[in-house]
PDB file of N, CA and C in Angstrom:
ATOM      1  N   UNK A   1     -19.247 -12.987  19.662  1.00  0.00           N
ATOM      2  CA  UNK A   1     -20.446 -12.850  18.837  1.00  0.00           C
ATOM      3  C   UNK A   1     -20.274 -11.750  17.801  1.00  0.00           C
ATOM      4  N   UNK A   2     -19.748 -11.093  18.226  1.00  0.00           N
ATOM      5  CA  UNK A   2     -19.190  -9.544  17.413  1.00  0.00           C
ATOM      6  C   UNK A   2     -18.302 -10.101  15.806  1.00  0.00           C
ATOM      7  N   UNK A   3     -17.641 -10.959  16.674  1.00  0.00           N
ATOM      8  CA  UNK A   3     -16.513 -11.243  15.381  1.00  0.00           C
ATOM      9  C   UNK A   3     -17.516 -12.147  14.380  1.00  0.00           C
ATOM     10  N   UNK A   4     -18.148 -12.742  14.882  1.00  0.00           N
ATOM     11  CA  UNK A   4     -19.333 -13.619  14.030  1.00  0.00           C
ATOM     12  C   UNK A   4     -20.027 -12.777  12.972  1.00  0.00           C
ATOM     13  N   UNK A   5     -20.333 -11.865  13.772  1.00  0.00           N
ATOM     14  CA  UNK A   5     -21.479 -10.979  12.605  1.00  0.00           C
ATOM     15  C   UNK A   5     -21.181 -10.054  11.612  1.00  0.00           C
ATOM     16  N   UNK A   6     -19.357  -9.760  12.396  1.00  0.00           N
ATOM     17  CA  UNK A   6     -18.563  -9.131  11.459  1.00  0.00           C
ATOM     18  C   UNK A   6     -17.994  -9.785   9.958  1.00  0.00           C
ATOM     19  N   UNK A   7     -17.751 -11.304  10.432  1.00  0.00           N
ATOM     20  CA  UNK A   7     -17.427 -11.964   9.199  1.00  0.00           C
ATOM     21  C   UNK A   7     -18.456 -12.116   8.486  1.00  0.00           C
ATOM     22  N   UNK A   8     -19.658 -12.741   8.922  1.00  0.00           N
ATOM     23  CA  UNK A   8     -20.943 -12.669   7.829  1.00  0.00           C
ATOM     24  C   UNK A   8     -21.356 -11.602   7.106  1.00  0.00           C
ATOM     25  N   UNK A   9     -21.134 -10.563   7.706  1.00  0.00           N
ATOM     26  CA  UNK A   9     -21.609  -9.040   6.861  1.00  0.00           C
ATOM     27  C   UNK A   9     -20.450  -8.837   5.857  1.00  0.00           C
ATOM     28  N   UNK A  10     -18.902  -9.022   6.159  1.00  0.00           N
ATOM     29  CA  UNK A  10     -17.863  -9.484   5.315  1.00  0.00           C
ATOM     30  C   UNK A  10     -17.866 -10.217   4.103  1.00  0.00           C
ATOM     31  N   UNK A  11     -18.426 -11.585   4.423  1.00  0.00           N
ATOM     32  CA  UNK A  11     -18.468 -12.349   3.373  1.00  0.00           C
ATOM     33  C   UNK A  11     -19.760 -12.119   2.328  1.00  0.00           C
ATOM     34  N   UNK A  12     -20.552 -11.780   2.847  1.00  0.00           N
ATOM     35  CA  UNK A  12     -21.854 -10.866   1.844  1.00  0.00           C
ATOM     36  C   UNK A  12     -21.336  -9.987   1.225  1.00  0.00           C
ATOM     37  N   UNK A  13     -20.822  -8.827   1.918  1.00  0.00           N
ATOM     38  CA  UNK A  13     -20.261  -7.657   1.026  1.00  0.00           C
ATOM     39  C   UNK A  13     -19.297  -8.311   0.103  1.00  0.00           C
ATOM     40  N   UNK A  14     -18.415  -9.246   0.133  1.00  0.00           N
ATOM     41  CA  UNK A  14     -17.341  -9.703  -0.492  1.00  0.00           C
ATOM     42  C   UNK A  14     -18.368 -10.808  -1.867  1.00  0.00           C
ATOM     43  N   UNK A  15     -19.234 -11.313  -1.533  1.00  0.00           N
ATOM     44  CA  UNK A  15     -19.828 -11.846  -2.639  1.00  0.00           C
ATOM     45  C   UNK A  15     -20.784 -11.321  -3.308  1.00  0.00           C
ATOM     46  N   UNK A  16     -21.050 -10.132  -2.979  1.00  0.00           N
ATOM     47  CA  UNK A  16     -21.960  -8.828  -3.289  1.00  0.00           C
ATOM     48  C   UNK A  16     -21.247  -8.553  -4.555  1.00  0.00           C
ATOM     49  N   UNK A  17     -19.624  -8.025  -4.218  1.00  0.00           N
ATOM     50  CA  UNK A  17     -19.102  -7.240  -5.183  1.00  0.00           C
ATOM     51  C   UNK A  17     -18.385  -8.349  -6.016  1.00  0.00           C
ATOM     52  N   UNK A  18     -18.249  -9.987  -5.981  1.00  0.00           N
ATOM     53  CA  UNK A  18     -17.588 -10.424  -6.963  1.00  0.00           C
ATOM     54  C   UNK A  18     -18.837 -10.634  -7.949  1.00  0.00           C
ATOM     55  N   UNK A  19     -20.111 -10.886  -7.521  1.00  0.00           N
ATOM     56  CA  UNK A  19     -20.995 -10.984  -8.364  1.00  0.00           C
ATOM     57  C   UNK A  19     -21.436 -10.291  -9.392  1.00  0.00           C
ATOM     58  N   UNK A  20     -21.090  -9.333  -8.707  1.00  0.00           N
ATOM     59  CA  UNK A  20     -21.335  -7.517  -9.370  1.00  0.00           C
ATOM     60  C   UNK A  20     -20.496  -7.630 -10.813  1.00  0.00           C
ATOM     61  N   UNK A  21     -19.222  -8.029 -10.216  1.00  0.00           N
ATOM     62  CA  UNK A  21     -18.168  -7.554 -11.587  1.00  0.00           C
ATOM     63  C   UNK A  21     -18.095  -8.611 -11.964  1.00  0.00           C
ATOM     64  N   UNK A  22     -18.791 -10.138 -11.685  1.00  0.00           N
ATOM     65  CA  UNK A  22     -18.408 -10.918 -12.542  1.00  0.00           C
ATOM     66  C   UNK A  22     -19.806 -11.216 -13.689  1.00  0.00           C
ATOM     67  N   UNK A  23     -20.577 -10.556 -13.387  1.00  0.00           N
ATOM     68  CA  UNK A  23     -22.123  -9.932 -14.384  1.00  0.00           C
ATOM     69  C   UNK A  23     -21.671  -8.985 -15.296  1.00  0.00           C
ATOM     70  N   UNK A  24     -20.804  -7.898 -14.641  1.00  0.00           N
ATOM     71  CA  UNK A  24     -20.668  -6.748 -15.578  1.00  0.00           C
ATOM     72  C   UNK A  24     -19.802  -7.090 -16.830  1.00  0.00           C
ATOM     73  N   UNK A  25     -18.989  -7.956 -17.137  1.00  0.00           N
ATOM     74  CA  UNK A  25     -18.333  -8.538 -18.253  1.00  0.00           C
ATOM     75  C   UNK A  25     -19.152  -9.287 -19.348  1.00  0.00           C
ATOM     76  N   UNK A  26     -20.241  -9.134 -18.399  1.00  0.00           N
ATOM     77  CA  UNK A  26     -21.191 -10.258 -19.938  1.00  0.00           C
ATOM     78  C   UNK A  26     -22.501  -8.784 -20.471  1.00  0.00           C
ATOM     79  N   UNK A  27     -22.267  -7.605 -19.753  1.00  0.00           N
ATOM     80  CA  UNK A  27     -22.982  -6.744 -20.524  1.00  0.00           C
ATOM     81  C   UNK A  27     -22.779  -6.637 -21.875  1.00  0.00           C
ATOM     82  N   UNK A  28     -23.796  -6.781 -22.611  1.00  0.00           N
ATOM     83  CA  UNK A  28     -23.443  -5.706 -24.193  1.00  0.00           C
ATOM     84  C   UNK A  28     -22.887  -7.155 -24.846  1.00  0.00           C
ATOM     85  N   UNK A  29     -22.704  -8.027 -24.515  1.00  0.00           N
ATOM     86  CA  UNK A  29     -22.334  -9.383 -25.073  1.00  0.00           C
ATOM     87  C   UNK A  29     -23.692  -9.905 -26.034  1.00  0.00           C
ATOM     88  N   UNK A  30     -23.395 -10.255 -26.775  1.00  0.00           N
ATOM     89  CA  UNK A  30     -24.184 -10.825 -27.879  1.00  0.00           C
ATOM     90  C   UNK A  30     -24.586 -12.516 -27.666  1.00  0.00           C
ATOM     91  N   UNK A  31     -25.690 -12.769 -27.576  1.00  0.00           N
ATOM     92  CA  UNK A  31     -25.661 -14.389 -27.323  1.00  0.00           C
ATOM     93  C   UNK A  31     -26.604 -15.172 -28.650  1.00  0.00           C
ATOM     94  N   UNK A  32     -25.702 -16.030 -29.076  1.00  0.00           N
ATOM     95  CA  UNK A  32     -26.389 -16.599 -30.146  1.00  0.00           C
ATOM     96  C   UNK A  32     -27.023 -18.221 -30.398  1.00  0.00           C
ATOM     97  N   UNK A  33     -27.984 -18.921 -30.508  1.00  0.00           N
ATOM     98  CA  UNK A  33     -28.086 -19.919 -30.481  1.00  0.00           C
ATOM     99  C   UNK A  33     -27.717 -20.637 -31.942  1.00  0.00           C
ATOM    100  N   UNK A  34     -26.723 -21.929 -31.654  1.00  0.00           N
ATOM    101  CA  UNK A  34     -25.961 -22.900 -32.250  1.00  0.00           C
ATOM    102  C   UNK A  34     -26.763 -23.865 -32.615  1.00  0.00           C
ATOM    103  N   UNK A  35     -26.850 -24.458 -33.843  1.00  0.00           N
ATOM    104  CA  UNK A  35     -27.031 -25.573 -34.279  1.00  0.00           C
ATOM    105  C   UNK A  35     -25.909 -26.583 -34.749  1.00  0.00           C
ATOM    106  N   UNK A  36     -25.696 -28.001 -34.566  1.00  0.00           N
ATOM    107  CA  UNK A  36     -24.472 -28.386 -34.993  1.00  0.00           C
ATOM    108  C   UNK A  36     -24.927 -29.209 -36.134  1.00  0.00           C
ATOM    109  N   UNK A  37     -23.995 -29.129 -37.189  1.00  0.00           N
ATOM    110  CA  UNK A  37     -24.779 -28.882 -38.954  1.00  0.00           C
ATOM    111  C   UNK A  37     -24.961 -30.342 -38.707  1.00  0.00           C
ATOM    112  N   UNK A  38     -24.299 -31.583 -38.018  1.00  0.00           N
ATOM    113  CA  UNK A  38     -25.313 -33.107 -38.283  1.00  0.00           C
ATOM    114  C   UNK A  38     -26.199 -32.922 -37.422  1.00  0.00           C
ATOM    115  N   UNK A  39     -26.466 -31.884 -36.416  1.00  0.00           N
ATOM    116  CA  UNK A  39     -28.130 -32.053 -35.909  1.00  0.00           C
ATOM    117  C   UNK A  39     -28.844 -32.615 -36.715  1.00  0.00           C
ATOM    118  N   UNK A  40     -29.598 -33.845 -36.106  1.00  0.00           N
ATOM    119  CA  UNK A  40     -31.113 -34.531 -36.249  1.00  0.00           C
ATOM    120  C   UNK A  40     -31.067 -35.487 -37.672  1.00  0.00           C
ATOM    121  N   UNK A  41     -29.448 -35.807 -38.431  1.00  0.00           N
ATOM    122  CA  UNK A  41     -29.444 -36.245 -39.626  1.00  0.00           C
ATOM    123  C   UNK A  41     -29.642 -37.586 -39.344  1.00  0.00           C
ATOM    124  N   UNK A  42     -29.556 -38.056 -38.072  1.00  0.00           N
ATOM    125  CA  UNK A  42     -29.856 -39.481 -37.574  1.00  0.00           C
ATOM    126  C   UNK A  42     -28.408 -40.750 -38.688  1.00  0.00           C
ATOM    127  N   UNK A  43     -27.302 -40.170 -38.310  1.00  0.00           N
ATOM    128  CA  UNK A  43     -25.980 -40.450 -38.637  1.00  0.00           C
ATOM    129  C   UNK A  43     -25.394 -41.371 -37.753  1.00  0.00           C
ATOM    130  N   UNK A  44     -24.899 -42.331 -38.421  1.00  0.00           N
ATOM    131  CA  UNK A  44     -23.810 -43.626 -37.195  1.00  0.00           C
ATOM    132  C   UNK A  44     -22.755 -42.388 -36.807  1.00  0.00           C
ATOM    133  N   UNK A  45     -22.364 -43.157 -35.463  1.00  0.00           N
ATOM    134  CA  UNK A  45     -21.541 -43.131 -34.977  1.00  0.00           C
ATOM    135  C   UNK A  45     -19.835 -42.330 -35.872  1.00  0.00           C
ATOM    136  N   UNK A  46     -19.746 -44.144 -36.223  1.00  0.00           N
ATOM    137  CA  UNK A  46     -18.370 -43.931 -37.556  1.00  0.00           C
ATOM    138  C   UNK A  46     -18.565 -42.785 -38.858  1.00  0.00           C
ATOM    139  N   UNK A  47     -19.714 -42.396 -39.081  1.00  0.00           N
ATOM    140  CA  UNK A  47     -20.241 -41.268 -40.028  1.00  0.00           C
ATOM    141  C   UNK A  47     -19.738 -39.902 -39.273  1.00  0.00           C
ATOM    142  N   UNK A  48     -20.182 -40.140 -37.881  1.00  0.00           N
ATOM    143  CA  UNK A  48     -19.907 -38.550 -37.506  1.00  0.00           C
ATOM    144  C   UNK A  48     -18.504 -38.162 -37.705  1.00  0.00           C
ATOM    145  N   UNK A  49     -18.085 -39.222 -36.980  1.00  0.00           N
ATOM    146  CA  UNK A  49     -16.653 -39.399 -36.712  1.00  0.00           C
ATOM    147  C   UNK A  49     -15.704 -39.000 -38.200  1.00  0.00           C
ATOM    148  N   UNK A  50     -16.543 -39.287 -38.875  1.00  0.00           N
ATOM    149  CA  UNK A  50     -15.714 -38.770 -40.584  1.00  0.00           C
ATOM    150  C   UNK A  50     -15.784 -37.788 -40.784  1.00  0.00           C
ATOM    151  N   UNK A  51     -17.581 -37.432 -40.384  1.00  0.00           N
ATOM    152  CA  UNK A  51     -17.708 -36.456 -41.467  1.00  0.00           C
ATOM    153  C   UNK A  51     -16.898 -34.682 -40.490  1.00  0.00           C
ATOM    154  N   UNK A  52     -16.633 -35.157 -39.005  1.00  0.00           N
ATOM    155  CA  UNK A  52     -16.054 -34.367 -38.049  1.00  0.00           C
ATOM    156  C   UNK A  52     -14.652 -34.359 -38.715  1.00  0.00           C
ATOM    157  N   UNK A  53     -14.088 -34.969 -39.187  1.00  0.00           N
ATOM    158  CA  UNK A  53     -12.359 -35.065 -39.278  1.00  0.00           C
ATOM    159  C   UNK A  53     -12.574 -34.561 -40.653  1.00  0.00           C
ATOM    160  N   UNK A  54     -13.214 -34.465 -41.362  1.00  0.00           N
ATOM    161  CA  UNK A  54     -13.175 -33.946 -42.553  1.00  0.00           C
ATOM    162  C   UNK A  54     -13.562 -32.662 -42.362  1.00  0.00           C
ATOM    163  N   UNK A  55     -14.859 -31.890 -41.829  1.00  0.00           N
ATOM    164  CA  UNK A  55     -14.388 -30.360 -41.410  1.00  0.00           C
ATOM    165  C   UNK A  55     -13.421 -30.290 -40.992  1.00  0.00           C
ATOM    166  N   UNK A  56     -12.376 -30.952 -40.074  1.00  0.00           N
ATOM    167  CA  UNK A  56     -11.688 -30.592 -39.218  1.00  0.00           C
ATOM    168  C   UNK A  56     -10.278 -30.064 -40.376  1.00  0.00           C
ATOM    169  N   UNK A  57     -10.493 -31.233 -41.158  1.00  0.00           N
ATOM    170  CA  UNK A  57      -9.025 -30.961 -42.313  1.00  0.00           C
ATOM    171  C   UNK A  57      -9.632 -29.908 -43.273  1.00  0.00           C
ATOM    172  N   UNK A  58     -10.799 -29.591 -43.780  1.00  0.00           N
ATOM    173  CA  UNK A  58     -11.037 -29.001 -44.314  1.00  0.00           C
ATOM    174  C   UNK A  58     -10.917 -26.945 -43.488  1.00  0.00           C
ATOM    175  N   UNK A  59     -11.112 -27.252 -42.322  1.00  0.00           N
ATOM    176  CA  UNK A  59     -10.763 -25.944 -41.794  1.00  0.00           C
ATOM    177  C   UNK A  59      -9.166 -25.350 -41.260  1.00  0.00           C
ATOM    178  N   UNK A  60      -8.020 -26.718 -41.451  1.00  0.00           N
ATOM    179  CA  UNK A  60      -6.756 -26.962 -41.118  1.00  0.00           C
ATOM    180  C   UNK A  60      -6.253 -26.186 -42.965  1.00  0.00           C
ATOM    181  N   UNK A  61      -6.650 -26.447 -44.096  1.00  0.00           N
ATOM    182  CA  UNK A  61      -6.709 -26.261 -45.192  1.00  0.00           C
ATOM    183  C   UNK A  61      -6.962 -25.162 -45.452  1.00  0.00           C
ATOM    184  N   UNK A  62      -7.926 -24.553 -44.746  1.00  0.00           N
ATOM    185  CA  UNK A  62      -8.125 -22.856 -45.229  1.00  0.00           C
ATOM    186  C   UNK A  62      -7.328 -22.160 -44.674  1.00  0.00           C
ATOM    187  N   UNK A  63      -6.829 -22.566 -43.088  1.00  0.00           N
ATOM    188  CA  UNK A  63      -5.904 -21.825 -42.786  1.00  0.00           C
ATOM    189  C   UNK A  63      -4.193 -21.613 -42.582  1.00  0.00           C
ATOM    190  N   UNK A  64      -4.235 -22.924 -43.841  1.00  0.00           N
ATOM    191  CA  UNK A  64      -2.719 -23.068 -44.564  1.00  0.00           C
ATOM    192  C   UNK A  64      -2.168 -21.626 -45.222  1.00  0.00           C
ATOM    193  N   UNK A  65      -1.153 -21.278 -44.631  1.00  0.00           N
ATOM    194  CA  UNK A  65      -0.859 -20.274 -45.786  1.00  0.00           C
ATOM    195  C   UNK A  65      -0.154 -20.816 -47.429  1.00  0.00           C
ATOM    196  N   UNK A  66      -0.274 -21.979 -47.674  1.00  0.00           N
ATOM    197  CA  UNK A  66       0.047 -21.930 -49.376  1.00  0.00           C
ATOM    198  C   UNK A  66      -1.154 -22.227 -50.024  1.00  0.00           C
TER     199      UNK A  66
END
């Protein structure tokens, strides 16, 4: 019974402290809410699909070095 109550008080303390430090990494973090620019344009399918590959080359393009 001993060893029972020893592991439960174990595994608390042990999820005590991953919780702890896995909170403390998102202190001081900045959180921002996203809009995605075809939000709500009520766009086909094959439209998104373009107008996505065209940012996509258009941001492949800026970060060409010539």
């Amino acid at each position: 019974m001993q060893i029972i109550i020893n592991l439960v008080v174990f595994v608390l303390v042990a999820a005590t402290v991953y919780a702890s430090s896995a909170s403390s990494a998102f202190i001081g973090d900045v959180r921002v809410a996203l809009k995605h620019v075809d939000a709500g344009k009520q766009l086909s399918k094959p439209e998104l699909i373009r107008r996505a590959t065209q940012r996509s080359k258009a941001r492949a393009a800026a970060r060409s070095p010539c």
